[in-house]
PDB file of N, CA and C in Angstrom:
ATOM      1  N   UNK A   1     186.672  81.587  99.209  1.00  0.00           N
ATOM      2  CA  UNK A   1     185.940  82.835  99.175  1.00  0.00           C
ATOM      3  C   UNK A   1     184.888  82.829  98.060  1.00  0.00           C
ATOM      4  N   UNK A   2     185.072  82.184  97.000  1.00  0.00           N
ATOM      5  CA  UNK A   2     184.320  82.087  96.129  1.00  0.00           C
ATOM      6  C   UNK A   2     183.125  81.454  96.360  1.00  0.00           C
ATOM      7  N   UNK A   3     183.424  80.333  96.888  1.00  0.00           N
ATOM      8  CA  UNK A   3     182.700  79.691  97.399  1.00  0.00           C
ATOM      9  C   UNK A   3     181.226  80.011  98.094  1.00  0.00           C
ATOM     10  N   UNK A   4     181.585  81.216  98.889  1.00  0.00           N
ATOM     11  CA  UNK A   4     180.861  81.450  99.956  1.00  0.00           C
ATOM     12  C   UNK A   4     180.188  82.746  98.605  1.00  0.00           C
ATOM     13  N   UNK A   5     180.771  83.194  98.196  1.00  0.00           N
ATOM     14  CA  UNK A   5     179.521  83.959  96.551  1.00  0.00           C
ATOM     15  C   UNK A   5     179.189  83.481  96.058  1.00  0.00           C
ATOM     16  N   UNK A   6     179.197  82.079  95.791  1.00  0.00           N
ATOM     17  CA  UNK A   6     178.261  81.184  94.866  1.00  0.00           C
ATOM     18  C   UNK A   6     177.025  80.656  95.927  1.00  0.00           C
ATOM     19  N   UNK A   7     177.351  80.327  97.431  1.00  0.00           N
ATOM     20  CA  UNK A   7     176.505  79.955  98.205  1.00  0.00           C
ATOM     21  C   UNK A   7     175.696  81.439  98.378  1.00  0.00           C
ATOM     22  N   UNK A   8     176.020  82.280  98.582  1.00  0.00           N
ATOM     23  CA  UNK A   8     174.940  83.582  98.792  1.00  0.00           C
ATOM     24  C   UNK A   8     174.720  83.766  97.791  1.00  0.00           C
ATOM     25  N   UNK A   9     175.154  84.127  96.425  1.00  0.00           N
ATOM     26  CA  UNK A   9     173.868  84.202  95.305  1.00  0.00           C
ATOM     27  C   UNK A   9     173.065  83.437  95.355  1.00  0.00           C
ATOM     28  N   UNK A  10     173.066  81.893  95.543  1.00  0.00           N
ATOM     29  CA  UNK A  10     172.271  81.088  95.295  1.00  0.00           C
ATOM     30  C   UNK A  10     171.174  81.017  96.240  1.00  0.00           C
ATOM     31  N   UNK A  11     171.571  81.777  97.261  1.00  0.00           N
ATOM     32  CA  UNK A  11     170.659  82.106  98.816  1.00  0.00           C
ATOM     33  C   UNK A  11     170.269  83.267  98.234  1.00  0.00           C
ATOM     34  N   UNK A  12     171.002  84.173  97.575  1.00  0.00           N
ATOM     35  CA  UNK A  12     169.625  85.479  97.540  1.00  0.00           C
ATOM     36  C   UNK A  12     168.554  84.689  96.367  1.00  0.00           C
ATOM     37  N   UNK A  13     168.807  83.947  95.309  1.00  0.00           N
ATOM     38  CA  UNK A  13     168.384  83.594  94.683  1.00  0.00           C
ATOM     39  C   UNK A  13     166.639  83.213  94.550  1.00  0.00           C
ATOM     40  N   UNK A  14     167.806  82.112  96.031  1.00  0.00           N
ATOM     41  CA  UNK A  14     166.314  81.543  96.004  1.00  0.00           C
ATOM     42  C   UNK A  14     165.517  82.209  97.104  1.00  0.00           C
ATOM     43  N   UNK A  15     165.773  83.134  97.600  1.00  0.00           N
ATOM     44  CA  UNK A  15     165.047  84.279  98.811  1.00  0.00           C
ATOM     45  C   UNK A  15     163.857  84.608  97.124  1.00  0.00           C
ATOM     46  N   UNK A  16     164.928  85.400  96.349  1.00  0.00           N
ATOM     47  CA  UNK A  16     163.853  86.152  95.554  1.00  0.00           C
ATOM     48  C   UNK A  16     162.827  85.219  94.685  1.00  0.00           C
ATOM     49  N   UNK A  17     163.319  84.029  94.675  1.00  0.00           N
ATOM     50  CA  UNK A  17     162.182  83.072  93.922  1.00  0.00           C
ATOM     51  C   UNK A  17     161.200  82.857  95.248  1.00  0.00           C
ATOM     52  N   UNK A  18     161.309  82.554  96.355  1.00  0.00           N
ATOM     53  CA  UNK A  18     160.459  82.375  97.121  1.00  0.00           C
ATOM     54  C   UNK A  18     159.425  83.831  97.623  1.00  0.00           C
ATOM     55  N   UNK A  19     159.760  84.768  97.265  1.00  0.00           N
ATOM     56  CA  UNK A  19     159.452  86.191  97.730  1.00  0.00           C
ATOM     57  C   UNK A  19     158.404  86.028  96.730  1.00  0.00           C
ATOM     58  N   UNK A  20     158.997  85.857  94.877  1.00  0.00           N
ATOM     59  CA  UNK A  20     157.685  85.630  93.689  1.00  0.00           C
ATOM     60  C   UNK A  20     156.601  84.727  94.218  1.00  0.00           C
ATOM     61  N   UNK A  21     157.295  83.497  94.681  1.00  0.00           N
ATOM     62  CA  UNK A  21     156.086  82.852  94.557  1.00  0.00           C
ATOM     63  C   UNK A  21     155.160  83.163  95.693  1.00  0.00           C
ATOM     64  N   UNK A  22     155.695  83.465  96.272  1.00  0.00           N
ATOM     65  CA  UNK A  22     154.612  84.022  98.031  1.00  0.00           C
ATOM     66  C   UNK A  22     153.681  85.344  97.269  1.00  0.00           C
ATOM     67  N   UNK A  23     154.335  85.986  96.015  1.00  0.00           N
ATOM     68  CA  UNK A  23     153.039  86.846  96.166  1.00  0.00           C
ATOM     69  C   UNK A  23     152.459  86.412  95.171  1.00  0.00           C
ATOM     70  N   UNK A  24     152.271  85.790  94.218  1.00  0.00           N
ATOM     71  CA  UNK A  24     151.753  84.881  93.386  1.00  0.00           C
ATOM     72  C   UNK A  24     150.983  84.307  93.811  1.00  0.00           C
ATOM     73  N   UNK A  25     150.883  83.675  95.237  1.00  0.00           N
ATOM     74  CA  UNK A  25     150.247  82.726  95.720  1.00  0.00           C
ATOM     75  C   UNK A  25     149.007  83.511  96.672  1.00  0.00           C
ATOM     76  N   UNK A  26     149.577  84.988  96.802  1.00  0.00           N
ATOM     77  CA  UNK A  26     148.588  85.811  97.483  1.00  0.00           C
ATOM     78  C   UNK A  26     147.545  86.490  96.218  1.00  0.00           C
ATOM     79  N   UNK A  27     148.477  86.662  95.088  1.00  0.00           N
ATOM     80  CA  UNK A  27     147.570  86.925  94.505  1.00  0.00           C
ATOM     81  C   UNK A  27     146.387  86.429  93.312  1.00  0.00           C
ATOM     82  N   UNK A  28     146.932  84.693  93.873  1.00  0.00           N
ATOM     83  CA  UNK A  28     145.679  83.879  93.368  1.00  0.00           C
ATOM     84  C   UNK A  28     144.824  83.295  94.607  1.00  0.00           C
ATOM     85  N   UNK A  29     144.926  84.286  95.795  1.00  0.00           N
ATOM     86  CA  UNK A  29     144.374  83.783  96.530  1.00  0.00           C
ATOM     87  C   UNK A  29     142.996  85.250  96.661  1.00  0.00           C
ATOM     88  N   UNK A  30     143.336  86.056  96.602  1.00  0.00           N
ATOM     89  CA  UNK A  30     143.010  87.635  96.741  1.00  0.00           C
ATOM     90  C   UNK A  30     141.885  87.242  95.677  1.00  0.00           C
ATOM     91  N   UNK A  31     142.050  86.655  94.163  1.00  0.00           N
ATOM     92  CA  UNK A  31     141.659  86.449  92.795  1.00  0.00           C
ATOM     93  C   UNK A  31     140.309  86.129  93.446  1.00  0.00           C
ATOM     94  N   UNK A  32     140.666  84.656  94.217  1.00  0.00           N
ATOM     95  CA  UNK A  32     139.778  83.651  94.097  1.00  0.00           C
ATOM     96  C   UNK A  32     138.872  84.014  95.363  1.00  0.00           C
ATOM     97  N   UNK A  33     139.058  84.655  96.461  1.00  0.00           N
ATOM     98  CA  UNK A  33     138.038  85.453  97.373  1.00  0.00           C
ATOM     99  C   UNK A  33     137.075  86.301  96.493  1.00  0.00           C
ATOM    100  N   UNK A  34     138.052  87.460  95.853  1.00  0.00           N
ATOM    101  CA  UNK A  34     137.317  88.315  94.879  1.00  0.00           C
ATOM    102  C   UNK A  34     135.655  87.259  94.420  1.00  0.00           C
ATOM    103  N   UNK A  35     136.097  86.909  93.552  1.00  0.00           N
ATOM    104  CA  UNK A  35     135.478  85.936  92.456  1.00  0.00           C
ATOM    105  C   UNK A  35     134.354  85.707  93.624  1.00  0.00           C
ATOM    106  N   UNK A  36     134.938  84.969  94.863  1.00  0.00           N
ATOM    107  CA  UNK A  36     133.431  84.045  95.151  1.00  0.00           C
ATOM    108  C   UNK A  36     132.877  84.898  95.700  1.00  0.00           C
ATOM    109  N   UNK A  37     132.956  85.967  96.153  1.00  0.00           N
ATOM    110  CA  UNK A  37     132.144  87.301  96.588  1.00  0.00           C
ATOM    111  C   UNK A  37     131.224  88.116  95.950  1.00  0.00           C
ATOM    112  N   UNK A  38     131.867  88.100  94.711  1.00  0.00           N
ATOM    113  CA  UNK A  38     131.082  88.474  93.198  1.00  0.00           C
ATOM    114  C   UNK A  38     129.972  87.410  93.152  1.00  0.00           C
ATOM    115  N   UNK A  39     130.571  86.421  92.686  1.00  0.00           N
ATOM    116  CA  UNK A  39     130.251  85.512  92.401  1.00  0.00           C
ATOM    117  C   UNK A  39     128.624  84.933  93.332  1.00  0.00           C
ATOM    118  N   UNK A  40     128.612  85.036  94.254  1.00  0.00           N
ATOM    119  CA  UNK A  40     127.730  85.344  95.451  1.00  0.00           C
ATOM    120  C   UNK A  40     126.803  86.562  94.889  1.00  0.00           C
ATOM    121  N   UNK A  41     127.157  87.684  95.213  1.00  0.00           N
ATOM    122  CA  UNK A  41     126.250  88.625  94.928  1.00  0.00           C
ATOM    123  C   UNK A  41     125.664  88.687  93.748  1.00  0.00           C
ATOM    124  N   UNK A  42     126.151  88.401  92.972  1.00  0.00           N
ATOM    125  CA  UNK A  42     125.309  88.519  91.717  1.00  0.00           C
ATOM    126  C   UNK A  42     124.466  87.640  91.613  1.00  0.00           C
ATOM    127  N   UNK A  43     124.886  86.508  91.978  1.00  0.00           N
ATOM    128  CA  UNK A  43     123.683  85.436  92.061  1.00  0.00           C
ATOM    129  C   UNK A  43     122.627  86.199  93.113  1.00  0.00           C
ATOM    130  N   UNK A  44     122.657  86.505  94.145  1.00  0.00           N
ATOM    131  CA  UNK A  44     121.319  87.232  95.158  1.00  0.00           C
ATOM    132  C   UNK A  44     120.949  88.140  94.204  1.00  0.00           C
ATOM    133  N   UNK A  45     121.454  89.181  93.463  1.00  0.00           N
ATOM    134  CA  UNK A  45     120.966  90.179  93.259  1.00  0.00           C
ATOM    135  C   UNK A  45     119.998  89.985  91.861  1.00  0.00           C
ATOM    136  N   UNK A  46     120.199  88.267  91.265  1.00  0.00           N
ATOM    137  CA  UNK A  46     119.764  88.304  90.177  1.00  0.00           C
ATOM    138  C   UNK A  46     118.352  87.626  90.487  1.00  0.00           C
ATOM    139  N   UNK A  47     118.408  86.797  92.148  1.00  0.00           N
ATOM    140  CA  UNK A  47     117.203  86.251  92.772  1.00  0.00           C
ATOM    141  C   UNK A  47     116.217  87.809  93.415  1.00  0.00           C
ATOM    142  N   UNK A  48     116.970  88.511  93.822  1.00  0.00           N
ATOM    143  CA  UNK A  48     116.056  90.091  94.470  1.00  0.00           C
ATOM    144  C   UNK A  48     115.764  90.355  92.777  1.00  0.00           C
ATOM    145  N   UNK A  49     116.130  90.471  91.921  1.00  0.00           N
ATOM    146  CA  UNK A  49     115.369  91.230  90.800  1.00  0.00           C
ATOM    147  C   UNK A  49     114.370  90.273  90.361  1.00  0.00           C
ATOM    148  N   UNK A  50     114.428  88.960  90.295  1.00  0.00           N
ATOM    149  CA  UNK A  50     113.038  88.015  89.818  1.00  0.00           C
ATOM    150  C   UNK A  50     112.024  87.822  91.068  1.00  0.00           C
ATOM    151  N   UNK A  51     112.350  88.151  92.345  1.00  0.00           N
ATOM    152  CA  UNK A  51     111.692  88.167  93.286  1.00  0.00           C
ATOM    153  C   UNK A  51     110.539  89.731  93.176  1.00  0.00           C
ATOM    154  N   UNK A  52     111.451  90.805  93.176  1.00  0.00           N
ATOM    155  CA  UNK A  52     111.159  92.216  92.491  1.00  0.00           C
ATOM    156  C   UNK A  52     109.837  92.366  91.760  1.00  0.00           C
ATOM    157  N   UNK A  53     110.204  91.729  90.298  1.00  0.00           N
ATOM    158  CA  UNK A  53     109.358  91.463  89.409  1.00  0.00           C
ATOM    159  C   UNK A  53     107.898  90.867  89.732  1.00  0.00           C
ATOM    160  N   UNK A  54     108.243  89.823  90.236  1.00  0.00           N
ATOM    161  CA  UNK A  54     107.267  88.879  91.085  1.00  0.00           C
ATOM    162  C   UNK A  54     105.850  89.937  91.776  1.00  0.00           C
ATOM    163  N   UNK A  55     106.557  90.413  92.777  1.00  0.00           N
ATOM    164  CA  UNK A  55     106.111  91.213  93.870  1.00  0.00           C
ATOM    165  C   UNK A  55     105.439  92.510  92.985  1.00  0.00           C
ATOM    166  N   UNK A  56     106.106  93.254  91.862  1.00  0.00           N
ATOM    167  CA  UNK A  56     105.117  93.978  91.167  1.00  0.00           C
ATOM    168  C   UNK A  56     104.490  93.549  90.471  1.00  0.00           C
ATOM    169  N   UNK A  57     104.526  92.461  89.563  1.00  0.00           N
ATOM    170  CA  UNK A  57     103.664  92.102  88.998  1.00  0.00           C
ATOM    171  C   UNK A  57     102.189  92.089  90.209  1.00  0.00           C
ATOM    172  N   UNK A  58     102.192  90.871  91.211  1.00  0.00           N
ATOM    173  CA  UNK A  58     101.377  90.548  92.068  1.00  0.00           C
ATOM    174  C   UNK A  58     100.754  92.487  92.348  1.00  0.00           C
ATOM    175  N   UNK A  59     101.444  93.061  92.662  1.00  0.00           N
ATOM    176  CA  UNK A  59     101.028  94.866  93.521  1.00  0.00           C
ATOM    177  C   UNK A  59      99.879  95.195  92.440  1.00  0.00           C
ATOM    178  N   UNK A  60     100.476  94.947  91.180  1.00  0.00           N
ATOM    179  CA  UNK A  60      99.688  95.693  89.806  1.00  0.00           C
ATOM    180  C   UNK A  60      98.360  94.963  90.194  1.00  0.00           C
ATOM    181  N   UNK A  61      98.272  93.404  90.095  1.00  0.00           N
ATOM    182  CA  UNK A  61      96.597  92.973  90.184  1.00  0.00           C
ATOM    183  C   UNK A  61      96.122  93.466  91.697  1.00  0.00           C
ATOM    184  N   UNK A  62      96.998  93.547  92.890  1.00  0.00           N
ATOM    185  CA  UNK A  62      96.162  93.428  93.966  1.00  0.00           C
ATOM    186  C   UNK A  62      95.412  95.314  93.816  1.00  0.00           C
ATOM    187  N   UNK A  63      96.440  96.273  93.365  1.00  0.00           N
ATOM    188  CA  UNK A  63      96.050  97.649  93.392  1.00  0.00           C
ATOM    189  C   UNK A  63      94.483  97.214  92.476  1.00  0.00           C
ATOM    190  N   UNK A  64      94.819  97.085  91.135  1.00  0.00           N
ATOM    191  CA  UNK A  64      93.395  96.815  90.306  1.00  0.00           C
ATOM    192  C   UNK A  64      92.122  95.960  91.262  1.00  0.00           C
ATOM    193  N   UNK A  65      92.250  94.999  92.045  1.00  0.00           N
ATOM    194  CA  UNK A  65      91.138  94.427  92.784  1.00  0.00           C
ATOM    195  C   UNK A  65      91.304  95.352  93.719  1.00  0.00           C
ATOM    196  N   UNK A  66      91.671  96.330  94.609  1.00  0.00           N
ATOM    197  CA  UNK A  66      91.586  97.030  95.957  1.00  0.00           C
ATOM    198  C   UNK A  66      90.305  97.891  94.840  1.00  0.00           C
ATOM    199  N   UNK A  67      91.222  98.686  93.812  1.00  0.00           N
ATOM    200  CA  UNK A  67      90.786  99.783  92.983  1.00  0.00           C
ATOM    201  C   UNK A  67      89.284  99.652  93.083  1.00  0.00           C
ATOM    202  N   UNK A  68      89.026  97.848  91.791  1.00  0.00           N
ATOM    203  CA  UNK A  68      87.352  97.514  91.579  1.00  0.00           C
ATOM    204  C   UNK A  68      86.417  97.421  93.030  1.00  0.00           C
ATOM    205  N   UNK A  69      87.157  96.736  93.819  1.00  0.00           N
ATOM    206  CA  UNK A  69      86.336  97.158  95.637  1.00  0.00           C
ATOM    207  C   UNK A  69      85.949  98.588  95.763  1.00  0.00           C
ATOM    208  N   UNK A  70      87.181  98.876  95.565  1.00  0.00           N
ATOM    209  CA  UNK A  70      86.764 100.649  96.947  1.00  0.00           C
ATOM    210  C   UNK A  70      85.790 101.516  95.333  1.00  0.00           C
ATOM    211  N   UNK A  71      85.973 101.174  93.777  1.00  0.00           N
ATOM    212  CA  UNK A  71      84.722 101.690  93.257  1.00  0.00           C
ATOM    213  C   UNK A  71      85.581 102.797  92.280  1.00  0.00           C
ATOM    214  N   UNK A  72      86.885 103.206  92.685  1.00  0.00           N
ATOM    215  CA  UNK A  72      87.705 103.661  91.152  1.00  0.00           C
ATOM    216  C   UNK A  72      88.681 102.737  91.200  1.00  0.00           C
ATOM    217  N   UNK A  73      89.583 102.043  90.146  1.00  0.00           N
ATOM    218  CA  UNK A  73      90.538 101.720  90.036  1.00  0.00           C
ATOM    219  C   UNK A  73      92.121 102.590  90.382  1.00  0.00           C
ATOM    220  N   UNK A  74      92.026 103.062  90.612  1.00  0.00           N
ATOM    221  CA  UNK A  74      93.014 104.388  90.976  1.00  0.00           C
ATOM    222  C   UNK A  74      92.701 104.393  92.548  1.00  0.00           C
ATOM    223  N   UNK A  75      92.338 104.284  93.226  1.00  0.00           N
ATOM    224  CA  UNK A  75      92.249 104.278  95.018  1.00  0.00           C
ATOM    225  C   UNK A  75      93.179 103.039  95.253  1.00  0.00           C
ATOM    226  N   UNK A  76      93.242 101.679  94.440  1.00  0.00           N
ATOM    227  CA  UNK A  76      93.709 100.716  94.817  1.00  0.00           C
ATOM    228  C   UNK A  76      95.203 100.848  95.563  1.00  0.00           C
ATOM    229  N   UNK A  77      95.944 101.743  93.936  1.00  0.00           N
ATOM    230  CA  UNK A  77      96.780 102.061  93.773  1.00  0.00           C
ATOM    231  C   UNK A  77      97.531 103.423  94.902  1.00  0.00           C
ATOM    232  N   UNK A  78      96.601 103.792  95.365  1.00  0.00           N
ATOM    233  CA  UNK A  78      97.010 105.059  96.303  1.00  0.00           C
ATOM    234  C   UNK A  78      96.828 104.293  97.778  1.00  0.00           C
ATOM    235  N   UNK A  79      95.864 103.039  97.979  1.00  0.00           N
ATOM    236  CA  UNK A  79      95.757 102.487  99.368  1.00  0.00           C
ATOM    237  C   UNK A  79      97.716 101.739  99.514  1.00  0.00           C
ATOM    238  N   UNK A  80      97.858 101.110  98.130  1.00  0.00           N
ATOM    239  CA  UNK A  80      99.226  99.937  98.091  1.00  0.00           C
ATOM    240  C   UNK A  80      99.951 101.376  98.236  1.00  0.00           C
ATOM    241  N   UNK A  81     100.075 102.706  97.925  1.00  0.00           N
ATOM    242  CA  UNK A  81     101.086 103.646  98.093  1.00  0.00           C
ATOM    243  C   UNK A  81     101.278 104.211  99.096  1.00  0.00           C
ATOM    244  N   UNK A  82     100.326 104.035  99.596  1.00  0.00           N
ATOM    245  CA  UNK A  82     100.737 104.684 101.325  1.00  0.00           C
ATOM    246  C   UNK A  82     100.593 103.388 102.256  1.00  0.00           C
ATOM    247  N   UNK A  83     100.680 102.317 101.870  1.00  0.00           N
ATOM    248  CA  UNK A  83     101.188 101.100 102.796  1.00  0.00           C
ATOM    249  C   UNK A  83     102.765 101.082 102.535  1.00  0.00           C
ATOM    250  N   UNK A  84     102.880 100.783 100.963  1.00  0.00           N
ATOM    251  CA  UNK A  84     104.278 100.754 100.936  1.00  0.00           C
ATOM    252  C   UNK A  84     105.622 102.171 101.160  1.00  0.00           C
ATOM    253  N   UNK A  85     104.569 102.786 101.569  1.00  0.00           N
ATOM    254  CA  UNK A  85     105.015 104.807 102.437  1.00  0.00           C
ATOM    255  C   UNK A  85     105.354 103.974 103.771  1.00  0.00           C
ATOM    256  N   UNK A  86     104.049 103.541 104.407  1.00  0.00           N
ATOM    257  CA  UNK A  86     104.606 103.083 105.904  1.00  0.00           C
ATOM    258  C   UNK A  86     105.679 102.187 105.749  1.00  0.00           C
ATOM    259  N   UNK A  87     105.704 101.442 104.831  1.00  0.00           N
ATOM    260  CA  UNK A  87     106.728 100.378 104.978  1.00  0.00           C
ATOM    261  C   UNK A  87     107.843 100.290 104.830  1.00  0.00           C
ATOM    262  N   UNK A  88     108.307 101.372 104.142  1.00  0.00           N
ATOM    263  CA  UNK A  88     109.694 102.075 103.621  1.00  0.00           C
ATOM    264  C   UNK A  88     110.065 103.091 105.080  1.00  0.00           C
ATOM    265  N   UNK A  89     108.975 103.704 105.640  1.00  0.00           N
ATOM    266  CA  UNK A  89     109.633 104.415 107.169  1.00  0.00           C
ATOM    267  C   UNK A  89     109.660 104.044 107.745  1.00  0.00           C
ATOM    268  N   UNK A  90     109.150 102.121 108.072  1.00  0.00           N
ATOM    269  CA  UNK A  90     109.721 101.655 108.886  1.00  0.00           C
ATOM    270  C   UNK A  90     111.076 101.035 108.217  1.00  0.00           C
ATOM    271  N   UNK A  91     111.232 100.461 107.389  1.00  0.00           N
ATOM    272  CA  UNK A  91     112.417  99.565 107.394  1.00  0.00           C
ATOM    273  C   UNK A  91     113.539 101.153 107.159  1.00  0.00           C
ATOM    274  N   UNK A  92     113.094 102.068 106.738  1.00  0.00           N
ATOM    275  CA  UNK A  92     114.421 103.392 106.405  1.00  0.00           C
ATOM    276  C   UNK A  92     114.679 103.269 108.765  1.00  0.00           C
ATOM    277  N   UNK A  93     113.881 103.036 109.525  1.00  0.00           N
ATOM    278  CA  UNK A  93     114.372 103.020 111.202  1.00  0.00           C
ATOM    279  C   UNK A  93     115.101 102.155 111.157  1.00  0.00           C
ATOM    280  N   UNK A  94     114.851 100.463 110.869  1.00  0.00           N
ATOM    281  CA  UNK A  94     115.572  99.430 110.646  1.00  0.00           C
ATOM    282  C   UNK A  94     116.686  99.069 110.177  1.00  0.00           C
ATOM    283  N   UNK A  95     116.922  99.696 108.533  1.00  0.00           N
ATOM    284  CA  UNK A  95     117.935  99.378 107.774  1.00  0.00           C
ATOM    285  C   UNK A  95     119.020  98.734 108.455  1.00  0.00           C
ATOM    286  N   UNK A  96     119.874  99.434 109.471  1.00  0.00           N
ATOM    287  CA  UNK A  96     121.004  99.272 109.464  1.00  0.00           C
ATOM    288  C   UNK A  96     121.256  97.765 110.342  1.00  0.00           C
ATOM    289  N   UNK A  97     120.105  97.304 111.062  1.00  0.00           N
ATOM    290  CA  UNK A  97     119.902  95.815 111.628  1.00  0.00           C
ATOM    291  C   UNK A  97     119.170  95.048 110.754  1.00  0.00           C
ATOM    292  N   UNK A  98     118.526  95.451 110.013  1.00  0.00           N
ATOM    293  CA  UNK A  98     118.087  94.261 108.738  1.00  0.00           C
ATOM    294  C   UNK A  98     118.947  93.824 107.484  1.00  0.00           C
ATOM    295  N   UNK A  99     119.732  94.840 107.081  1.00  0.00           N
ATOM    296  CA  UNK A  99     120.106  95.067 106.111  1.00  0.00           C
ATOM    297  C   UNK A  99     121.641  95.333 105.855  1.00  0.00           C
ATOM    298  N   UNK A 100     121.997  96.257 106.430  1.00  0.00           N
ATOM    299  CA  UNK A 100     123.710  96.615 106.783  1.00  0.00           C
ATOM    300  C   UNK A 100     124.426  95.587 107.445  1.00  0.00           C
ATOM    301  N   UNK A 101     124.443  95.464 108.667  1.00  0.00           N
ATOM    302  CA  UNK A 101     125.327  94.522 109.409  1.00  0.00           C
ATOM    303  C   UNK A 101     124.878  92.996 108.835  1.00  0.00           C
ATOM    304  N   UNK A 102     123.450  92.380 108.282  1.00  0.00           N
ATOM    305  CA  UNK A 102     123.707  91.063 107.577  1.00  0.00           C
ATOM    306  C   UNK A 102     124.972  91.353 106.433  1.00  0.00           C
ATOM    307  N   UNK A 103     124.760  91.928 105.902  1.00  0.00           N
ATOM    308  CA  UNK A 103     125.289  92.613 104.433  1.00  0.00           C
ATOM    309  C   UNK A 103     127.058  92.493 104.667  1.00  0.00           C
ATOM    310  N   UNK A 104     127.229  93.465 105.596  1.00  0.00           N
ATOM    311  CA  UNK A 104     128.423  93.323 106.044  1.00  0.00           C
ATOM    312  C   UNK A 104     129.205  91.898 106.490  1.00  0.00           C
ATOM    313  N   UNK A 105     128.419  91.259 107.518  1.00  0.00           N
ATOM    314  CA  UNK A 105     128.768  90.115 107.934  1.00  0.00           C
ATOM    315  C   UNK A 105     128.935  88.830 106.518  1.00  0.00           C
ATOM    316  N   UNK A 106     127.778  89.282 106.144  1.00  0.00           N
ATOM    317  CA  UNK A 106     128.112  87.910 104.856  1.00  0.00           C
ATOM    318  C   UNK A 106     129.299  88.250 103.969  1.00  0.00           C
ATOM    319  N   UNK A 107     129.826  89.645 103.376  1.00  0.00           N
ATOM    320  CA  UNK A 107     130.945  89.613 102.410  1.00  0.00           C
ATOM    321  C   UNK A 107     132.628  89.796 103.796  1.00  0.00           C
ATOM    322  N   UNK A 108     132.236  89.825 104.808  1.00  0.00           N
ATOM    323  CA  UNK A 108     133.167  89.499 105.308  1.00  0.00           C
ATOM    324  C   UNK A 108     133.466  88.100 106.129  1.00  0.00           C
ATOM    325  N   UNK A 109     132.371  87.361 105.863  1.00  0.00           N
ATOM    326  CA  UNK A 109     132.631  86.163 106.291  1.00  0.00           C
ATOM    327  C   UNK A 109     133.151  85.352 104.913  1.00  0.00           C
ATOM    328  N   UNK A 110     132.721  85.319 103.698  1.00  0.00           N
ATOM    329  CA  UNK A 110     132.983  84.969 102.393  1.00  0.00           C
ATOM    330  C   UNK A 110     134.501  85.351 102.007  1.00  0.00           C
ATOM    331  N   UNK A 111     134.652  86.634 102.703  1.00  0.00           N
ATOM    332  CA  UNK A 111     136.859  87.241 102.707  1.00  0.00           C
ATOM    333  C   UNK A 111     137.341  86.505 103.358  1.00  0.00           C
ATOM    334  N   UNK A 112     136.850  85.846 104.968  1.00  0.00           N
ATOM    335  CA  UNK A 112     138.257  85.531 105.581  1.00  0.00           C
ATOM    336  C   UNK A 112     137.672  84.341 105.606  1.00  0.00           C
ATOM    337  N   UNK A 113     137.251  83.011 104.280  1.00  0.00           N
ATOM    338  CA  UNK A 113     136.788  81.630 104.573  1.00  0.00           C
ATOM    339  C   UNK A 113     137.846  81.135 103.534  1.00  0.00           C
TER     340      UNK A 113
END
């Protein structure tokens, strides 16, 4: 009889060591998705902000040459503001096929890889 309590402790035993390590193992797995997801975005988001930069810098000279053309410097700046008006009401129709479902698809393809 004893016997058979030394064999079931040693069976719950090792149930509960195997139970630790199964979530241990989920939760260096959970860790390491986390991480490369981050890890991912921040890198894009640190290429969209030097891209960003880029793109205003470039807006600032092209507004100043539209500006010296059309004869005030200040028109340049109001022609690039109502292009980038149209361009924001179109992509605000778009968003959710340019922008959302890539968006989506990439941090859920990066979870279940």
């Amino acid at each position: 009889m004893e016997d058979q309590k030394n064999q079931m402790e040693l069976l719950l035993e090792k149930a509960s060591d195997y139970v630790e390590t199964r979530l241990e193992l989920f939760k260096l797995k959970a860790t390491q998705k986390s991480t490369d997801v981050i890890s991912s975005l921040a890198s894009r988001m640190i290429l969209i902000l030097i891209i960003t930069l880029v793109v205003f810098m470039v807006n600032i000279g092209l507004a100043l040459l539209l500006g010296e053309a059309l004869g005030k410097s200040y028109y340049g700046f109001f022609v690039l503001g109502g292009f980038y008006l149209l361009v924001g009401v179109i992509f605000q129709a778009f968003k959710t096929k340019w922008v959302e479902d890539p968006v989506s698809n990439a941090i859920i393809q990066k979870l279940t890889k």
